[in-house]
N, C-alpha and C. Protein backbone atom coordinates (compact mmCIF):
# COMPACT_ATOMS: atom_id res chain seq x y z
N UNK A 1 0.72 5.82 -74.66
CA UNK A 1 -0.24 5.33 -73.70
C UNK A 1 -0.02 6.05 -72.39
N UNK A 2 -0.82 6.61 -71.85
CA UNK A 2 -0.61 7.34 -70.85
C UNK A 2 -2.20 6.78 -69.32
N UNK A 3 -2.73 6.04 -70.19
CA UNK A 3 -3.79 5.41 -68.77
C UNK A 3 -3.59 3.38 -69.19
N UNK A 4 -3.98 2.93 -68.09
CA UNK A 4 -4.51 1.88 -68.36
C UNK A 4 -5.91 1.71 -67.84
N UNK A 5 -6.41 0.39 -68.29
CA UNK A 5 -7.68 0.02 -68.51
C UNK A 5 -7.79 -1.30 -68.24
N UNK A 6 -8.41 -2.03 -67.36
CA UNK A 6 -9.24 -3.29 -67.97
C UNK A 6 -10.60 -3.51 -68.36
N UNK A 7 -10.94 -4.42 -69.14
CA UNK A 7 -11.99 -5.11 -69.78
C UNK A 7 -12.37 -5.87 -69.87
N UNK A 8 -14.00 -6.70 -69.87
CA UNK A 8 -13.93 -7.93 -69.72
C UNK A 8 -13.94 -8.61 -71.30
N UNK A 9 -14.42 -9.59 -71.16
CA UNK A 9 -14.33 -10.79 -72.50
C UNK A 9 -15.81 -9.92 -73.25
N UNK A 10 -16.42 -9.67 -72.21
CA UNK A 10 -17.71 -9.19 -72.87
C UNK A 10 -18.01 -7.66 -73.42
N UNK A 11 -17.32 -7.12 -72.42
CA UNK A 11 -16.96 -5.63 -73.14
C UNK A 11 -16.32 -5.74 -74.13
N UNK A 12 -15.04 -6.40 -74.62
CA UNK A 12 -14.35 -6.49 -75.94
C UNK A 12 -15.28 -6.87 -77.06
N UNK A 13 -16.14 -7.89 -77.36
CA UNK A 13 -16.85 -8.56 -77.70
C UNK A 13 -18.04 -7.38 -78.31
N UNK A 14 -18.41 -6.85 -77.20
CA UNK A 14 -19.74 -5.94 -77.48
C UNK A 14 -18.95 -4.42 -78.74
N UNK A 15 -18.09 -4.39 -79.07
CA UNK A 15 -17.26 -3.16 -80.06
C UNK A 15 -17.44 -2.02 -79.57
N UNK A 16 -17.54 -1.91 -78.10
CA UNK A 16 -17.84 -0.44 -77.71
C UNK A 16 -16.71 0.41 -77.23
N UNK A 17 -15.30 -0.99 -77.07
CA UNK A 17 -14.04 -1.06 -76.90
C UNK A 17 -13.16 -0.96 -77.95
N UNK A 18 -12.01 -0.25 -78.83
CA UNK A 18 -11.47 0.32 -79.32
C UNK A 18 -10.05 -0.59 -79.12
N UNK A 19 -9.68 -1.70 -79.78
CA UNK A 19 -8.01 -2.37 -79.29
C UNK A 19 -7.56 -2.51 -80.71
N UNK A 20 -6.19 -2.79 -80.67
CA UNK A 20 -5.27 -3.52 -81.46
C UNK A 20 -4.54 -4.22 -81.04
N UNK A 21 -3.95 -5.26 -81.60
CA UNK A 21 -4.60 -6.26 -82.63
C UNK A 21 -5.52 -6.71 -82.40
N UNK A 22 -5.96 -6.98 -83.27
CA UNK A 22 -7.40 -7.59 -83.16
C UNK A 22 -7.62 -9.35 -82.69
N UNK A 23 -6.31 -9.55 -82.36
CA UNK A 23 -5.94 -11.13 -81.77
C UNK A 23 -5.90 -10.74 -80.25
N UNK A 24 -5.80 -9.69 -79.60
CA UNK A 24 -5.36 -9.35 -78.12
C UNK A 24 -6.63 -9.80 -77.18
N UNK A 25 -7.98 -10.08 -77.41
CA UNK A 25 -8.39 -11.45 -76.81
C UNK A 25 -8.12 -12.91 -77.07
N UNK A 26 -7.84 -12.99 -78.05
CA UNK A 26 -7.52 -14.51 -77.93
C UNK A 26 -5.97 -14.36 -76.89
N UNK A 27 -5.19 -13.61 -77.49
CA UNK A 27 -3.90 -13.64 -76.25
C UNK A 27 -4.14 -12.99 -74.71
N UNK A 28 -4.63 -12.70 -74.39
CA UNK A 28 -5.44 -12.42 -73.32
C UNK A 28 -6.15 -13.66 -72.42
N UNK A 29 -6.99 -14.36 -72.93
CA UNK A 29 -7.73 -15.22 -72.54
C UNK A 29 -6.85 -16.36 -73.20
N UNK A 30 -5.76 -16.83 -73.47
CA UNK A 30 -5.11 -17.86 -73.94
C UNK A 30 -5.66 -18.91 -74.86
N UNK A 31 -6.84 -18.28 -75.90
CA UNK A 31 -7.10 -19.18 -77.23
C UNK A 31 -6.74 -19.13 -78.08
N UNK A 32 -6.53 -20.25 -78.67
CA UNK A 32 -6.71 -20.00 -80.25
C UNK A 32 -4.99 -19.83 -80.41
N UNK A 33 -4.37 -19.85 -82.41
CA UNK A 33 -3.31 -19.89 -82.04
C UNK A 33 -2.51 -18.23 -82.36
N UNK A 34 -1.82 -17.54 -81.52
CA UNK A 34 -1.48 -16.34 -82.08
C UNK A 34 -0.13 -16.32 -83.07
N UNK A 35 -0.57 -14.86 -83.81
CA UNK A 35 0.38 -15.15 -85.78
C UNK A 35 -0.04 -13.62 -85.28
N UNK A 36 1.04 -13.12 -85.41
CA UNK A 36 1.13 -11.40 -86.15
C UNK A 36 1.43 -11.24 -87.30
N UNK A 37 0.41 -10.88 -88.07
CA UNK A 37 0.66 -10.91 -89.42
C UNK A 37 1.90 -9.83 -90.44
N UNK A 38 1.83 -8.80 -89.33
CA UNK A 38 3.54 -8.10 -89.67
C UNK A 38 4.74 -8.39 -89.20
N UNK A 39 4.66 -9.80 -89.14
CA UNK A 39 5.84 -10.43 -88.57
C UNK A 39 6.35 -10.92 -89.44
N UNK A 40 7.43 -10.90 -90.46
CA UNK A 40 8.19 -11.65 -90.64
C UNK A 40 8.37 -12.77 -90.73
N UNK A 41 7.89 -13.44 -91.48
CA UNK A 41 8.16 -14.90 -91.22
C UNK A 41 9.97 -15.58 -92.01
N UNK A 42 10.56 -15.83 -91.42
CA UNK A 42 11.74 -16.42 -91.92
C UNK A 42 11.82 -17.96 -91.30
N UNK A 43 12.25 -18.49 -92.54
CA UNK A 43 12.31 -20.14 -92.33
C UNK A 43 13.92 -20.62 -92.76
């Protein structure tokens, strides 16, 4: 990564924006519950 960027809720939304994961609005805007799915789960 060599720039940063911001974006709004609506630019993300509209796919003209390019992110990963694909959860980084909900963690962004604090909804919903976040799970990385290459995480490991150990119990």
């Amino acid at each position: 990564m060599t720039e940063r960027q911001f974006f709004s809720r609506v630019e993300l939304a509209s796919g003209r924006v390019r992110f990963k994961p694909d959860s980084l609005p909900d963690a962004a805007w604090g909804e919903g519950c976040l799970y990385d799915p290459l995480e490991e789960i150990v119990a």
